[in-house]
C-alpha atoms as a PDB file:
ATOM      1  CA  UNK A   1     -10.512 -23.078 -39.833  1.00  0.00           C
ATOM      2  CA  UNK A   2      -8.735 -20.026 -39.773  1.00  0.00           C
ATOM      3  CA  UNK A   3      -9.506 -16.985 -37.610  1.00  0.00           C
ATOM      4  CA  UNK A   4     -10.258 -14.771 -40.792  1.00  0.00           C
ATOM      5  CA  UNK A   5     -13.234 -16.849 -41.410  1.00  0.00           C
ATOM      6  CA  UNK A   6     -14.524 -16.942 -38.478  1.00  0.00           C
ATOM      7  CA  UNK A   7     -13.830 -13.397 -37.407  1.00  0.00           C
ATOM      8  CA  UNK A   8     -13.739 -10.491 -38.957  1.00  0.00           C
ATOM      9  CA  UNK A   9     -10.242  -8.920 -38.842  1.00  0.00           C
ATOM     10  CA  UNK A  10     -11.336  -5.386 -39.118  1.00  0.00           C
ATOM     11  CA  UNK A  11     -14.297  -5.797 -35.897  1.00  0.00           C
ATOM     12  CA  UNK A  12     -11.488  -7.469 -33.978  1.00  0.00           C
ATOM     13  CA  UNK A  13      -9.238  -5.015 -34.057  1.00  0.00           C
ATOM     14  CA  UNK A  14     -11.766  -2.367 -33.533  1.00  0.00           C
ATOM     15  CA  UNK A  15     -13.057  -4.007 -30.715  1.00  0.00           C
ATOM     16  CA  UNK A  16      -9.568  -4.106 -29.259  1.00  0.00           C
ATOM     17  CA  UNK A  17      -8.601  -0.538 -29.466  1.00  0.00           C
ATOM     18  CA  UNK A  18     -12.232   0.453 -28.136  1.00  0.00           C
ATOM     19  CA  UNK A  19     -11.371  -1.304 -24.665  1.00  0.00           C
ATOM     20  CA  UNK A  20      -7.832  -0.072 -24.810  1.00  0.00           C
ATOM     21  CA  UNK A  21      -8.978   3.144 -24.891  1.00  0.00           C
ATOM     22  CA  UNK A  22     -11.335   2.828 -22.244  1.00  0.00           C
ATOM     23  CA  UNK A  23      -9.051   1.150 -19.604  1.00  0.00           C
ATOM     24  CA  UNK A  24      -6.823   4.406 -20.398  1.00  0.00           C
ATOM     25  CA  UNK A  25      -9.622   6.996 -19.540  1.00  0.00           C
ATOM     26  CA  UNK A  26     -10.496   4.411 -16.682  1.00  0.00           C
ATOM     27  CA  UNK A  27      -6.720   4.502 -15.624  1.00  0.00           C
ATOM     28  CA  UNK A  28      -6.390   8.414 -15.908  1.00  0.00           C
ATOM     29  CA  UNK A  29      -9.682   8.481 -13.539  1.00  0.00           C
ATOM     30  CA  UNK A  30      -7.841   6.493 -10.832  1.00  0.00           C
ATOM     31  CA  UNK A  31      -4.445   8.395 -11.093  1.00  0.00           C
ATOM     32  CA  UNK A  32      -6.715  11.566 -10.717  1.00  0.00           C
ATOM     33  CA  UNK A  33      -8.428  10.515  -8.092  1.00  0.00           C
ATOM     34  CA  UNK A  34      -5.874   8.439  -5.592  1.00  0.00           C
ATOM     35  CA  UNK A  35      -4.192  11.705  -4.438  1.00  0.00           C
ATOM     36  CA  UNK A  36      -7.958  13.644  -3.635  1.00  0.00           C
ATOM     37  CA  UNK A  37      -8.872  10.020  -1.571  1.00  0.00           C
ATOM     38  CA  UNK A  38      -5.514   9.508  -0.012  1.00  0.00           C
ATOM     39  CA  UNK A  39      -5.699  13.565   1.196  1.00  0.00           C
ATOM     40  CA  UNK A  40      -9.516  12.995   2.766  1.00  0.00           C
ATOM     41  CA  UNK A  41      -7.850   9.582   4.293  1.00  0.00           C
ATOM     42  CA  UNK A  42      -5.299  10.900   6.396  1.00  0.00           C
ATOM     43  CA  UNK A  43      -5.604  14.250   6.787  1.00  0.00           C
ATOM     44  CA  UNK A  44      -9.224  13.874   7.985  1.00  0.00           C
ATOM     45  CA  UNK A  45      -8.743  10.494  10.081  1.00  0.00           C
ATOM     46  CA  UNK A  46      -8.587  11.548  13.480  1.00  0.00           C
ATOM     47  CA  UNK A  47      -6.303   8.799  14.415  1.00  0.00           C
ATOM     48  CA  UNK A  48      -4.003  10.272  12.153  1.00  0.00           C
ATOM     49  CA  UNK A  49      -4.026  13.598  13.278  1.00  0.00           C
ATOM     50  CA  UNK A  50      -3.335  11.960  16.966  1.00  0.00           C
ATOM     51  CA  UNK A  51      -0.518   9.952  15.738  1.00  0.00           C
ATOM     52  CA  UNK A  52       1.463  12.940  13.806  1.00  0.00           C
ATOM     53  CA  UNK A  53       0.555  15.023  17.100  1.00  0.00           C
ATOM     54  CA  UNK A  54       2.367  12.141  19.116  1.00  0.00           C
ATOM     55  CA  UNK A  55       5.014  11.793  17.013  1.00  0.00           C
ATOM     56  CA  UNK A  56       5.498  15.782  17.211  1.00  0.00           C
ATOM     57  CA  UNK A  57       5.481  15.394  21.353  1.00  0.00           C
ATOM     58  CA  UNK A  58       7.776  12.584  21.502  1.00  0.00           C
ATOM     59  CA  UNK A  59      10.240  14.772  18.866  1.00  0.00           C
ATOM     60  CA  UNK A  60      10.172  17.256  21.133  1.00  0.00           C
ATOM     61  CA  UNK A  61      10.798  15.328  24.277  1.00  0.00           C
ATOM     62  CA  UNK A  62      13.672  13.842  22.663  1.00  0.00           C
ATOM     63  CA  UNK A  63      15.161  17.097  21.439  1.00  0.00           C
ATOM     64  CA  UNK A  64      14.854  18.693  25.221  1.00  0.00           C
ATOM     65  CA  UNK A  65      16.583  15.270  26.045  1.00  0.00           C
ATOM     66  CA  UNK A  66      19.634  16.067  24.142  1.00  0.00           C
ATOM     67  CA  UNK A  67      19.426  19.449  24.762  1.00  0.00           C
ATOM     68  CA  UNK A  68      19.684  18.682  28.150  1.00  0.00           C
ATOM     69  CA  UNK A  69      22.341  16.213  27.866  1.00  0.00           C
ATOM     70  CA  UNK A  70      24.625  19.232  26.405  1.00  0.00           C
ATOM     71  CA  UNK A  71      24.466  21.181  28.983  1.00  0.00           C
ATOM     72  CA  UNK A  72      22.169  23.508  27.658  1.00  0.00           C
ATOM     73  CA  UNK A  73      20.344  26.052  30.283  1.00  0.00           C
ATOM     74  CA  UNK A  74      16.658  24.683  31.616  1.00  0.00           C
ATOM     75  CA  UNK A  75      15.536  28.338  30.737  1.00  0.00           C
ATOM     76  CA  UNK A  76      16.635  27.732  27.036  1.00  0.00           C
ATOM     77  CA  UNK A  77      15.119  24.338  26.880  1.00  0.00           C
ATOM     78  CA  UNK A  78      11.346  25.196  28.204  1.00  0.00           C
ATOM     79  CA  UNK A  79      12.048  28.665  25.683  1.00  0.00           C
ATOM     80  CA  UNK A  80      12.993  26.308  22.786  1.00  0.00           C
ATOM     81  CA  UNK A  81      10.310  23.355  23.246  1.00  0.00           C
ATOM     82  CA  UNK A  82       7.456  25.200  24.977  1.00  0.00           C
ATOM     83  CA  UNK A  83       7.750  22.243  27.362  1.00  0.00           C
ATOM     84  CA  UNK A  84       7.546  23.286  31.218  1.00  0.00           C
ATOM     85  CA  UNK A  85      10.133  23.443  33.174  1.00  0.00           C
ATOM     86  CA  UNK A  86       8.610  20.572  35.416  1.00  0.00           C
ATOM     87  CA  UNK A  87       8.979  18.112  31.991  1.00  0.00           C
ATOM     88  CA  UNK A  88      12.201  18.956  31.246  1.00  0.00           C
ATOM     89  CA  UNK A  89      13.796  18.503  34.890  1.00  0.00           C
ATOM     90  CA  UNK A  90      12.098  15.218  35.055  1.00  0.00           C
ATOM     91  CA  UNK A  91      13.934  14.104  31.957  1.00  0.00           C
END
């Protein structure tokens, strides 16, 4: 038996392209969409906001680390990094 009989072409084909078009509008929902859920993940996750915050205070200790390290004046340092000058003596 060939398909021809059993089929026909024509529905097939039409078939076809009707779910080919709809994984494309499906697709172009997602892309749309990814960027709007991945904003309202992070920047809305309170654990994320406390890790970038972190990150930002350990930058900073770091920096009046080095600054430190180069012989740069304590009064430049706590003027620089808004740290005290209690935190940056201790480092």
């Amino acid at each position: 038996m060939v398909l021809s009989e059993k089929f026909d072409i024509e529905e097939v084909v039409l078939g076809l392209s009707s779910q080919l078009r709809n994984l494309e509008d499906d697709f172009e929902k997602i892309t749309i969409m990814e960027p709007i859920s991945s904003f309202f993940k992070l920047e809305k996750d309170p654990f994320f906001k406390k890790g970038i915050d972190r990150g930002m205070q350990v930058a900073t200790i770091n920096n009046a680390r080095e600054m430190k390290n180069e012989g740069i004046s304590l009064e430049t340092i706590v003027k620089i990094t808004k740290l005290s000058e209690e935190e940056v003596q201790k480092l």
